[in-house]
C-alpha atoms as a PDB file:
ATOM      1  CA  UNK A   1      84.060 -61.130  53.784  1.00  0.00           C
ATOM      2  CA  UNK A   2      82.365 -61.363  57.088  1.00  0.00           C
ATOM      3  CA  UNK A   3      79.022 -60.245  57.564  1.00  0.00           C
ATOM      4  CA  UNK A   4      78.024 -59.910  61.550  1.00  0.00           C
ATOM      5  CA  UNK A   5      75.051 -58.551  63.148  1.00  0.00           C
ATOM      6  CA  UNK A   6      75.180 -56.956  66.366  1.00  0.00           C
ATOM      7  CA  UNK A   7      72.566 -58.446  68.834  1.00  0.00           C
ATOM      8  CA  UNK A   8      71.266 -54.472  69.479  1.00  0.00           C
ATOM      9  CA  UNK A   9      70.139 -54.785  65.755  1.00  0.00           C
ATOM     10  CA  UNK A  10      68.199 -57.723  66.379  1.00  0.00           C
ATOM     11  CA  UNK A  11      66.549 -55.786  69.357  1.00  0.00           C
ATOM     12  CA  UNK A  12      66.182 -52.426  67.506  1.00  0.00           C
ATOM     13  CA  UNK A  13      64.614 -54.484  64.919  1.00  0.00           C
ATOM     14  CA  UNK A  14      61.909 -56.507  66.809  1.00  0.00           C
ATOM     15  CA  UNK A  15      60.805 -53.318  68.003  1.00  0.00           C
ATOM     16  CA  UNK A  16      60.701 -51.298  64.584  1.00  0.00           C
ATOM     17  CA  UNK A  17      59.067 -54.327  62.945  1.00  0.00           C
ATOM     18  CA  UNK A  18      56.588 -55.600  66.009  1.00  0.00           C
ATOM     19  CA  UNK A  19      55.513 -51.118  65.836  1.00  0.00           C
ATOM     20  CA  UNK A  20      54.679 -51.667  61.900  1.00  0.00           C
ATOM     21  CA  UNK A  21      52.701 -54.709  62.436  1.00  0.00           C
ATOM     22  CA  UNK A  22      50.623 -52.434  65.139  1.00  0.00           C
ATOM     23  CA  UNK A  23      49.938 -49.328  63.037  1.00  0.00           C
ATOM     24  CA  UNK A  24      49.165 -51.661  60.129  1.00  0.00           C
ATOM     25  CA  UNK A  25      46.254 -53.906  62.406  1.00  0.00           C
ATOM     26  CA  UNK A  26      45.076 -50.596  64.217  1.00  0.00           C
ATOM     27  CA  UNK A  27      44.779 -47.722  61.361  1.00  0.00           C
ATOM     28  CA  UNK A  28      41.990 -49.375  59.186  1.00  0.00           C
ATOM     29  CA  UNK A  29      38.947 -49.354  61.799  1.00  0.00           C
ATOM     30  CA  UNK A  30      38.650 -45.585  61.643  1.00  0.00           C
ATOM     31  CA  UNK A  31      40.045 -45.043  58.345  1.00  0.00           C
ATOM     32  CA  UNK A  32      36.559 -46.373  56.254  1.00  0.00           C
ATOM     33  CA  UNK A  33      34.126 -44.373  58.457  1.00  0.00           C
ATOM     34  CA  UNK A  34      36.068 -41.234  58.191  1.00  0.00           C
ATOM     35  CA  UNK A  35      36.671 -41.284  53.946  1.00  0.00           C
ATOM     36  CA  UNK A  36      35.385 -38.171  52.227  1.00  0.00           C
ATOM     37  CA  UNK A  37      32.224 -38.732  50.663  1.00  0.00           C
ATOM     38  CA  UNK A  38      31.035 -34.573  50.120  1.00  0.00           C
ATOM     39  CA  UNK A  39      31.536 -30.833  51.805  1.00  0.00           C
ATOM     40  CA  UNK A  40      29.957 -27.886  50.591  1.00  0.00           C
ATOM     41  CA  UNK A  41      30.519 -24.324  52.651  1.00  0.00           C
ATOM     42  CA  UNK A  42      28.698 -20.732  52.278  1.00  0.00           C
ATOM     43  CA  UNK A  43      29.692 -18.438  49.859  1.00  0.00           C
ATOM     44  CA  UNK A  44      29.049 -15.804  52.708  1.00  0.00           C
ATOM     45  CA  UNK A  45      32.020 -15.240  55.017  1.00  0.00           C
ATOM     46  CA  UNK A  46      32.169 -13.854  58.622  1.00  0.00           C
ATOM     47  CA  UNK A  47      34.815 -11.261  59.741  1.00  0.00           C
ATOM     48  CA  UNK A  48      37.441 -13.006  61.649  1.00  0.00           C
ATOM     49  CA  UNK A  49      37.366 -12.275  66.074  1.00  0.00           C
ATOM     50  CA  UNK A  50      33.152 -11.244  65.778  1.00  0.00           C
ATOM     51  CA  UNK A  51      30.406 -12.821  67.776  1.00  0.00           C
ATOM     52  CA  UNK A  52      29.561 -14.733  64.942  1.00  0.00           C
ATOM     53  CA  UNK A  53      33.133 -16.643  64.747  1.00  0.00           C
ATOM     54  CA  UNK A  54      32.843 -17.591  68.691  1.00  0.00           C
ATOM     55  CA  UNK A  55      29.576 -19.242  68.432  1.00  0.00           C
ATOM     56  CA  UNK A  56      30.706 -21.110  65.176  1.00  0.00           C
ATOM     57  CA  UNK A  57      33.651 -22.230  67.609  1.00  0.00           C
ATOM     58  CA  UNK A  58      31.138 -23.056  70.129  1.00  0.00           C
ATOM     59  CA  UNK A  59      29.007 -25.486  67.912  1.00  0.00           C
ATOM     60  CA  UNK A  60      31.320 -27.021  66.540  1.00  0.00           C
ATOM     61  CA  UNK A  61      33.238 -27.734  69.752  1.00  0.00           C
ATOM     62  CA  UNK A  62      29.634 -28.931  71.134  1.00  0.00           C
ATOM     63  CA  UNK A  63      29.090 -31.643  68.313  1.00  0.00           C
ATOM     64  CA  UNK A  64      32.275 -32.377  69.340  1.00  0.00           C
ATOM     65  CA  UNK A  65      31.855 -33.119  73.019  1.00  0.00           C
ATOM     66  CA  UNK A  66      28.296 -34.846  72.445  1.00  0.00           C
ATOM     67  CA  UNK A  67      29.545 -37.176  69.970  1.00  0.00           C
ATOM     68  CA  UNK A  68      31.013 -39.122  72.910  1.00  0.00           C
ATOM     69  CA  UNK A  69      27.816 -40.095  74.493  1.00  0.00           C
ATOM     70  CA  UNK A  70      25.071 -39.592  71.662  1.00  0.00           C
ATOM     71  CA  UNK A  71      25.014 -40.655  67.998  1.00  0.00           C
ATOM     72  CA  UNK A  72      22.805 -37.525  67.222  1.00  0.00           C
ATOM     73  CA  UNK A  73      22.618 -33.900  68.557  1.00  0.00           C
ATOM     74  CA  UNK A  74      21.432 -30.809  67.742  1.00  0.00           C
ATOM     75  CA  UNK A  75      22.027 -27.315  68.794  1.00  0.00           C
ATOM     76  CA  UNK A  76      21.313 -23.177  68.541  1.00  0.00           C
ATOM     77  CA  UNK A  77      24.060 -21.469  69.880  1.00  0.00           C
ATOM     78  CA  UNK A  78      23.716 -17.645  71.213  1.00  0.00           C
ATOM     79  CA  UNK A  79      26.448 -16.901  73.251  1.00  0.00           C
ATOM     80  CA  UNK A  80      26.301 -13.250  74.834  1.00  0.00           C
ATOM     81  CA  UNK A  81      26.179 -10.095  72.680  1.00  0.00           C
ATOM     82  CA  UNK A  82      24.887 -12.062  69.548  1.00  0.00           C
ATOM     83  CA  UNK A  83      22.504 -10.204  67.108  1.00  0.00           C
ATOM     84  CA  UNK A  84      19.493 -12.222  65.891  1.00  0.00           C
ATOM     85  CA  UNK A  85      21.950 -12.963  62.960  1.00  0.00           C
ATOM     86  CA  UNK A  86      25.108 -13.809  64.959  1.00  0.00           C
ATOM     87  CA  UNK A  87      22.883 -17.230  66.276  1.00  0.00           C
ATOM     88  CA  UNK A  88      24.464 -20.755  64.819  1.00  0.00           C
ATOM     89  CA  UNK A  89      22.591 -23.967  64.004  1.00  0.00           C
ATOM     90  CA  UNK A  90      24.138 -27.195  64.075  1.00  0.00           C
ATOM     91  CA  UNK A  91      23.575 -30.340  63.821  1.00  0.00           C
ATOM     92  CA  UNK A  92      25.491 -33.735  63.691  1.00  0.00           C
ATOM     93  CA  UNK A  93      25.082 -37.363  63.272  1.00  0.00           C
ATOM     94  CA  UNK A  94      26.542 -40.844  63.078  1.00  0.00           C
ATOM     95  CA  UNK A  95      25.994 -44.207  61.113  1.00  0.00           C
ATOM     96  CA  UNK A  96      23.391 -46.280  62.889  1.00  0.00           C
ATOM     97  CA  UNK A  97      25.734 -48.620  63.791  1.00  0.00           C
ATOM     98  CA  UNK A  98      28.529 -46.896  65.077  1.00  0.00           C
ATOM     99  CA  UNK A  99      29.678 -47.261  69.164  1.00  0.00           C
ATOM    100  CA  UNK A 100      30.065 -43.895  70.838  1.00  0.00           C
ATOM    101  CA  UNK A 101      34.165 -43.966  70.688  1.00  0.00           C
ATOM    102  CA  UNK A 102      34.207 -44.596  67.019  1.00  0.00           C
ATOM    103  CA  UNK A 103      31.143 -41.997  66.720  1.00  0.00           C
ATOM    104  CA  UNK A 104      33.180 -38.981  68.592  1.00  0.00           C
ATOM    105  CA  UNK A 105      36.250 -39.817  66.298  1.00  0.00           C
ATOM    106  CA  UNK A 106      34.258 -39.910  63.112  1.00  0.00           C
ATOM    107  CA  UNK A 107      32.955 -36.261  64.095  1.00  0.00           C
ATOM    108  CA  UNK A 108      36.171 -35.037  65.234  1.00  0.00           C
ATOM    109  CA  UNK A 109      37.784 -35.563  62.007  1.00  0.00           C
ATOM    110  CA  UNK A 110      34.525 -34.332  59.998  1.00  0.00           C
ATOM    111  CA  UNK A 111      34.798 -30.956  62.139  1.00  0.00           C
ATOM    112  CA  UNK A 112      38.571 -30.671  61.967  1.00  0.00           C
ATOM    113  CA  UNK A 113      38.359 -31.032  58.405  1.00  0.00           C
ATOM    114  CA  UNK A 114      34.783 -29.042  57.454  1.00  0.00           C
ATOM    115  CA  UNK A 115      36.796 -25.795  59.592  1.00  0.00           C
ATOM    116  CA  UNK A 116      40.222 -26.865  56.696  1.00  0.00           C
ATOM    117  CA  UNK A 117      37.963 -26.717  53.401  1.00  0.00           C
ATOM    118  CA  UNK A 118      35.058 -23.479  55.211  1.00  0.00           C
ATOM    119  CA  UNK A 119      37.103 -21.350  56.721  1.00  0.00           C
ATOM    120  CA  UNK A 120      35.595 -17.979  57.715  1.00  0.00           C
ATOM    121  CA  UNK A 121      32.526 -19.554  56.157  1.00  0.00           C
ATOM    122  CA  UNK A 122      28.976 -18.495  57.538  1.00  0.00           C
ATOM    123  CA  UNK A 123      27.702 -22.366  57.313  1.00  0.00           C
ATOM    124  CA  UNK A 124      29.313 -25.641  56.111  1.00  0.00           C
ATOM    125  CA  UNK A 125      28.122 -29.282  55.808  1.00  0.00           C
ATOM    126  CA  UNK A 126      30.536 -32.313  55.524  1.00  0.00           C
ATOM    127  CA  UNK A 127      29.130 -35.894  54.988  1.00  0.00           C
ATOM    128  CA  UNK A 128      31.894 -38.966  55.773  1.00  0.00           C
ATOM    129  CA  UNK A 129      31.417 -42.414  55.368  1.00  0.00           C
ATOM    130  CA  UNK A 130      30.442 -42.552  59.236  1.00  0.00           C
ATOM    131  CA  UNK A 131      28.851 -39.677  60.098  1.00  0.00           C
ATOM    132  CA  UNK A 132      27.121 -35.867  58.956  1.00  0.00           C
ATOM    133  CA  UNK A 133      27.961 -32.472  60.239  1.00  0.00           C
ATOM    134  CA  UNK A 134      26.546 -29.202  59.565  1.00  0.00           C
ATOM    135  CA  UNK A 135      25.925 -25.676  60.558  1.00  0.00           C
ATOM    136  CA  UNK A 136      24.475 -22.732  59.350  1.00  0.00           C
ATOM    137  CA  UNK A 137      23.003 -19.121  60.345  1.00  0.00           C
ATOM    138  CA  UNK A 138      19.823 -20.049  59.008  1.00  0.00           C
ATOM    139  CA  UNK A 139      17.847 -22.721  61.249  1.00  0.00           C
ATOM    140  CA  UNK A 140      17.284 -25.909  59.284  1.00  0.00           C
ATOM    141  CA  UNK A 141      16.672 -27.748  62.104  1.00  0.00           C
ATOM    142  CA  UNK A 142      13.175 -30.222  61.596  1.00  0.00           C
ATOM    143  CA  UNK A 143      13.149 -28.637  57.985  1.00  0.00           C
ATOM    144  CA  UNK A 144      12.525 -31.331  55.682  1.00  0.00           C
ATOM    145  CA  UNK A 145      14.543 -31.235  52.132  1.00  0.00           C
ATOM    146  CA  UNK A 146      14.544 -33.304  50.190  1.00  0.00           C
ATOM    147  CA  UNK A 147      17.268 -31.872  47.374  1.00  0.00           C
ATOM    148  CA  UNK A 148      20.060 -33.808  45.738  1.00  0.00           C
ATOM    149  CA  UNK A 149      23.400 -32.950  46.837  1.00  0.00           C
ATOM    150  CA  UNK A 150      25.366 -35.533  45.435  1.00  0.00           C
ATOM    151  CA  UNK A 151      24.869 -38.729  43.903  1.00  0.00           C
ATOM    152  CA  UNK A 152      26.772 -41.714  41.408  1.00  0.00           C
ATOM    153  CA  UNK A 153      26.731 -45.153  40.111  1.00  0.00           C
ATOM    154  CA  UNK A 154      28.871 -47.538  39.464  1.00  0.00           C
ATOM    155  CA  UNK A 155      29.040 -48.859  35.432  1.00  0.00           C
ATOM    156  CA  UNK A 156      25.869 -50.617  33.834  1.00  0.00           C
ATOM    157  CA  UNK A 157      25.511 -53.858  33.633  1.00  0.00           C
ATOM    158  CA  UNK A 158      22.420 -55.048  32.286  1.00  0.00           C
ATOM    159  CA  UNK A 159      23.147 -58.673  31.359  1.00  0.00           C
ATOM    160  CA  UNK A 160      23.331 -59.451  35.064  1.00  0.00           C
ATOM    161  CA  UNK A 161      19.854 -60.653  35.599  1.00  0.00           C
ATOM    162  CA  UNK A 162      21.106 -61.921  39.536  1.00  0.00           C
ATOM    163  CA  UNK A 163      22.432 -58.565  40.362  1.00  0.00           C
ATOM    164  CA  UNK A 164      20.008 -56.597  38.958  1.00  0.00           C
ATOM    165  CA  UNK A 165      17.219 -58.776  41.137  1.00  0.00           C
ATOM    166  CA  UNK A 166      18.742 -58.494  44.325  1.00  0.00           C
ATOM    167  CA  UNK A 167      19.384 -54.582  43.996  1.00  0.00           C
ATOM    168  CA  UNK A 168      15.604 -54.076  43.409  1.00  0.00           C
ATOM    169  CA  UNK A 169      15.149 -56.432  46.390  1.00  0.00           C
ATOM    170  CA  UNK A 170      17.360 -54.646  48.101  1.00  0.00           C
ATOM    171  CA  UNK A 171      16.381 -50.680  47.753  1.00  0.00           C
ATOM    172  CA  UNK A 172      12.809 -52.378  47.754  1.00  0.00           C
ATOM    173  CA  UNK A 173      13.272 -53.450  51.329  1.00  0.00           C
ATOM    174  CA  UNK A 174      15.135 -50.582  52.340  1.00  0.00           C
ATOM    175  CA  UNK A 175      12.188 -47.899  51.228  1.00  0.00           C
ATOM    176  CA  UNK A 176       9.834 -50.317  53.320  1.00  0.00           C
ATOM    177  CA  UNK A 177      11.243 -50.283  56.981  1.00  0.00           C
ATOM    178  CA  UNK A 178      10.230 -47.115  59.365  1.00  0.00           C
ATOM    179  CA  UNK A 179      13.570 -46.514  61.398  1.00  0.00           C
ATOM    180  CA  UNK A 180      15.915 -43.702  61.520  1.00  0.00           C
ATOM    181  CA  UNK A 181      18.548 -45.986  60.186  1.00  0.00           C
ATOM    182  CA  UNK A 182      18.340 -48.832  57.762  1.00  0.00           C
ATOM    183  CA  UNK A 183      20.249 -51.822  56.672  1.00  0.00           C
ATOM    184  CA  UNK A 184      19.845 -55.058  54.555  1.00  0.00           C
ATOM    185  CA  UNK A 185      21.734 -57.520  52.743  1.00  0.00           C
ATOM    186  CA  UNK A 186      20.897 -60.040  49.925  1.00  0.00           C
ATOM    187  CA  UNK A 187      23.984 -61.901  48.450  1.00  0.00           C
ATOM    188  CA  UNK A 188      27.078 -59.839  47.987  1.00  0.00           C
ATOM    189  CA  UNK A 189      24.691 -56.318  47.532  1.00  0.00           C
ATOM    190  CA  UNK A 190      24.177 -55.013  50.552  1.00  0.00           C
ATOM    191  CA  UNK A 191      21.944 -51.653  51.425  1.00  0.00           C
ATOM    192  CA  UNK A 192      22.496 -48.784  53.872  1.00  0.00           C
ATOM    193  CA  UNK A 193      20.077 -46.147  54.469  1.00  0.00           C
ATOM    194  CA  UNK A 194      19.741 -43.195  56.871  1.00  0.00           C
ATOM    195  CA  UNK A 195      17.853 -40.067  58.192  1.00  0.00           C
ATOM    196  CA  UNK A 196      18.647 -36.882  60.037  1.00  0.00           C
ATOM    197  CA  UNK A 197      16.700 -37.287  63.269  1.00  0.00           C
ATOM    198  CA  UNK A 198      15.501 -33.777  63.863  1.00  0.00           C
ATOM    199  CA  UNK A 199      12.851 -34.833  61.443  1.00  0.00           C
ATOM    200  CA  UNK A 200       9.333 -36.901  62.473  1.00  0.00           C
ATOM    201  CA  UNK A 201       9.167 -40.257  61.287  1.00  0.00           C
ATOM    202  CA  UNK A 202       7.047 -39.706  59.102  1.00  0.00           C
ATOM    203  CA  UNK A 203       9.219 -37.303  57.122  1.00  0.00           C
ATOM    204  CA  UNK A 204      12.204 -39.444  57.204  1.00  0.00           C
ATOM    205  CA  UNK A 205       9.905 -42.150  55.603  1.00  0.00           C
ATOM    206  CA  UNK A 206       8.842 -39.343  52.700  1.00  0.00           C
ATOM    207  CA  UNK A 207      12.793 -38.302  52.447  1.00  0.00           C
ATOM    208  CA  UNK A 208      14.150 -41.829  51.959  1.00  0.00           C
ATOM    209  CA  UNK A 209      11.218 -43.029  49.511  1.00  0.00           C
ATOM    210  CA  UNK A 210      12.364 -39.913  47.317  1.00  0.00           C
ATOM    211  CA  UNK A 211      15.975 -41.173  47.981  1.00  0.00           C
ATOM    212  CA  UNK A 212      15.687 -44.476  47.224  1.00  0.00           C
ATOM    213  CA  UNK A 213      13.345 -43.916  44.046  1.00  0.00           C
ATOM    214  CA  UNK A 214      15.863 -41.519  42.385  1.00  0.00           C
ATOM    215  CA  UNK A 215      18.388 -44.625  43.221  1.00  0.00           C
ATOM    216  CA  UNK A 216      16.517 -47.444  41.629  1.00  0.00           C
ATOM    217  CA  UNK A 217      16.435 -45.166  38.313  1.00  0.00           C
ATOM    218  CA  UNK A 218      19.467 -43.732  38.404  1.00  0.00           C
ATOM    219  CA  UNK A 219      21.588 -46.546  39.705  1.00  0.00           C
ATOM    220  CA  UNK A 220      19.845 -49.687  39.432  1.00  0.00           C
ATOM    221  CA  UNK A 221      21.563 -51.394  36.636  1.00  0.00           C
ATOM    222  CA  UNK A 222      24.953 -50.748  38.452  1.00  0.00           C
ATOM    223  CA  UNK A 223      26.664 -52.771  40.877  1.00  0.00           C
ATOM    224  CA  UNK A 224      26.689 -49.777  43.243  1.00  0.00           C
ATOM    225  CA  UNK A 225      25.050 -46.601  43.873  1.00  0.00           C
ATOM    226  CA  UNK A 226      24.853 -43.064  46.285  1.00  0.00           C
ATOM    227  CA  UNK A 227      22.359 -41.142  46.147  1.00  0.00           C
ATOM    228  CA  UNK A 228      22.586 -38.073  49.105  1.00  0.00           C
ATOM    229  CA  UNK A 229      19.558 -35.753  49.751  1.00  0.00           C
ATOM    230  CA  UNK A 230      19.934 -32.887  52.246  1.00  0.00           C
ATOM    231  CA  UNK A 231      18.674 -34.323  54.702  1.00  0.00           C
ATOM    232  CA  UNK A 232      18.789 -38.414  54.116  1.00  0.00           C
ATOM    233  CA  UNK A 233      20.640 -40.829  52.024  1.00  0.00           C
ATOM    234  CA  UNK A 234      20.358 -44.392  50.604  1.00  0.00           C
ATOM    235  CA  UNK A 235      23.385 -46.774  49.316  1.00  0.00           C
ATOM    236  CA  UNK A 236      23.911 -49.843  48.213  1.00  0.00           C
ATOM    237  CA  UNK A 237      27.297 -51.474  47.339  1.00  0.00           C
ATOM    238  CA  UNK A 238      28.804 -55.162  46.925  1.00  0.00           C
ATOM    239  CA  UNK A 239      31.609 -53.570  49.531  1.00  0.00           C
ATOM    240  CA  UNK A 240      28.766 -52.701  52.507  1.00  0.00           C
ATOM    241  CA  UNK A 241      29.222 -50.044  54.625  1.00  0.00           C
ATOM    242  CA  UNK A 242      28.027 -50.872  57.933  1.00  0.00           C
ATOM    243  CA  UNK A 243      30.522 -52.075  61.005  1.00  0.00           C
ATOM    244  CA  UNK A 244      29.108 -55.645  60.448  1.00  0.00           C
ATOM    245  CA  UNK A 245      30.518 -55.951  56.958  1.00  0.00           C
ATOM    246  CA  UNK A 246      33.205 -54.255  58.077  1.00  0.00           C
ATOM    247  CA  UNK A 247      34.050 -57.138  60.205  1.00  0.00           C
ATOM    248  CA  UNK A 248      35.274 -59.157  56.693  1.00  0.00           C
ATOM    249  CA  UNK A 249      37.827 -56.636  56.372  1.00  0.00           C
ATOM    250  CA  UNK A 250      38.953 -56.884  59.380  1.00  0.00           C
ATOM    251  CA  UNK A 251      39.746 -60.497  59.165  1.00  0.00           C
ATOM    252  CA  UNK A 252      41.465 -59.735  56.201  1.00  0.00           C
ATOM    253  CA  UNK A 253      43.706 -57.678  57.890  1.00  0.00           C
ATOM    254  CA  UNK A 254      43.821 -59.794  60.771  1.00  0.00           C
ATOM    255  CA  UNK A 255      44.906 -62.810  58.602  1.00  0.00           C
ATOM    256  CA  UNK A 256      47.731 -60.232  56.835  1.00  0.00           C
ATOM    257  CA  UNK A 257      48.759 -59.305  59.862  1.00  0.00           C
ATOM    258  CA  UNK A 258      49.466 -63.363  60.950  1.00  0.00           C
ATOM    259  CA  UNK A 259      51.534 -63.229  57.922  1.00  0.00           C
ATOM    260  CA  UNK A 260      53.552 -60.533  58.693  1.00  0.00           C
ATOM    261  CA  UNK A 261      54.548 -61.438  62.068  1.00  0.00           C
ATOM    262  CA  UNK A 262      55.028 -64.918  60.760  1.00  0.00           C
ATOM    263  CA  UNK A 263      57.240 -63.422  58.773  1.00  0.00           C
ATOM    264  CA  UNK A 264      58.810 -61.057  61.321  1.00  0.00           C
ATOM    265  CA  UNK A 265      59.456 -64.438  63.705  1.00  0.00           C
ATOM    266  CA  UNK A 266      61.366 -66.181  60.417  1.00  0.00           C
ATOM    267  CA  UNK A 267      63.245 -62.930  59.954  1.00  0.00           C
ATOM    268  CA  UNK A 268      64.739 -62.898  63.493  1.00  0.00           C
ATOM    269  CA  UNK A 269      65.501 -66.290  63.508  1.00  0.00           C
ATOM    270  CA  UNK A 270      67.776 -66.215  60.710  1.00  0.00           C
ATOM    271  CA  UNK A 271      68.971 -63.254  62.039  1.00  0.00           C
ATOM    272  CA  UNK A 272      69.847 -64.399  65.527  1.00  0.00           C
ATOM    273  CA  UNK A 273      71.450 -67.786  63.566  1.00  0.00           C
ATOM    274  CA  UNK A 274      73.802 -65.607  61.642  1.00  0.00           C
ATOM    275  CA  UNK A 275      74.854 -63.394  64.424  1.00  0.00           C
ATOM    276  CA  UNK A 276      75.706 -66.692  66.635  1.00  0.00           C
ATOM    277  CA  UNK A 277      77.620 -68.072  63.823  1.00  0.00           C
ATOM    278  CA  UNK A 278      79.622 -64.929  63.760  1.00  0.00           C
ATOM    279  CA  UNK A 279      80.128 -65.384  67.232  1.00  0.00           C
ATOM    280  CA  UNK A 280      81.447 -68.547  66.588  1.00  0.00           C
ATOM    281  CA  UNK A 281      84.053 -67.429  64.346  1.00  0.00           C
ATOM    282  CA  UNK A 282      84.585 -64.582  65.980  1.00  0.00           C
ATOM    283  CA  UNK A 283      86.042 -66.638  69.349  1.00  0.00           C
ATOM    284  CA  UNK A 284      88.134 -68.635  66.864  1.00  0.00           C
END
């Protein structure tokens, strides 16, 4: 039986395999800041083609467009004919760490997929692992609050004495630094925490105490922990969050990725061998 391989399959195949290999290396830088982490929309709807709907278009659009050159923005939006309730708040933000091109996509997707899950909805906030969005009717712009909206914890362990050490050290730290955007490492746990900057200083200090405090009781015997207030959230995780311990994964992939073309190289190789063979007895 012969078995011959036509030198446009080897060609088609380097292509096909050489476009794998570059979706594989290039998806997983944005897909870690954009995961889910919480959304929450209005009960109140709008009527669909009012004032109100056009300047919910027009925020949106305008977190949009300032994510490219700004980690943070804020805006009130009264486009022509609006009523005193027809105005829109919004707001968004990105991880302290983020560049501006990674930013704009992070907020992209957050908007593209707050407008999926609050449609016709009068306000809407979506938090991703990158980045915040939010908008509302009611102004809660430099409004402190300090409410839970979602938090968890990995399982107990308690007879980790090392672990449970460098958590403490870790939130401890985290609740004592005066920036907008916080992050520390001890060992394998490594801390993340963050403030909405239409608030003063010295109310993102007063938001991430609370934030951090509910953490260390609620999560502190666990290997990881969220804790999300409305306006500021601490984390801490043997994963890490930031684009610095992102970097690990990334030479992770990068080292799969040496593999696969490795393996790519060994596959066309044999191929081409087998096709010249076939050649051979082909002219025969």
């Amino acid at each position: 039986m012969k078995f011959c391989i036509k030198k446009i399959s080897l060609h088609v195949l380097l292509v096909y395999m050489l476009f794998i290999v570059f979706l594989f290396f290039t998806y997983p830088s944005n897909a870690s800041t954009q995961s889910f982490v919480y959304g929450g929309c209005s009960q109140q709807k709008y009527n669909p083609g009012t004032v109100y709907e056009s300047n919910v278009n027009s925020v949106l659009t305008s977190l949009v467009n300032s994510a490219g050159y700004a980690s943070f923005n804020n805006f009130k939006i009264s486009m022509p004919g609006s009523g005193q309730n027809d105005i829109v708040y919004g707001l968004f933000q990105c991880r302290g760490d983020l560049g501006s091109s990674d930013c704009r996509k992070c907020i992209a997707a957050a908007v593209s997929q707050l407008g999926t899950i609050c449609v016709d909805s009068y306000g809407g906030a979506l938090q991703m692992d990158g980045c915040f969005v939010k908008y509302d009717n009611v102004s809660f712009l430099g409004v402190e609050d300090k409410g839970i909206v979602m938090h968890k914890c990995g399982p107990s362990i308690m007879d980790d004495s090392d672990m449970l050490a460098r958590n403490d050290g870790v939130l401890t730290y985290l609740s004592g630094e005066e920036q907008y955007f916080r992050v520390v490492g001890s060992g394998k746990i490594h801390g993340v925490a963050q403030c909405t900057q239409d608030m003063s200083m010295s109310e993102c200090q007063d938001c991430l105490s609370e934030a951090i405090r509910r953490l260390k009781s609620e999560c502190g015997s666990s290997p990881w922990g969220d804790m999300f207030l409305v306006k500021c959230y601490a984390r801490f995780s043997e994963r890490g969050f930031t684009s610095k311990s992102g970097d690990e994964d990334a030479e992770k992939t990068l080292a799969i990725t040496i593999g696969l073309i490795a393996g790519v190289a060994v596959l066309i190789v044999f191929l081409s061998v087998l096709n010249k063979l076939c050649e051979k007895k082909g002219g025969k």
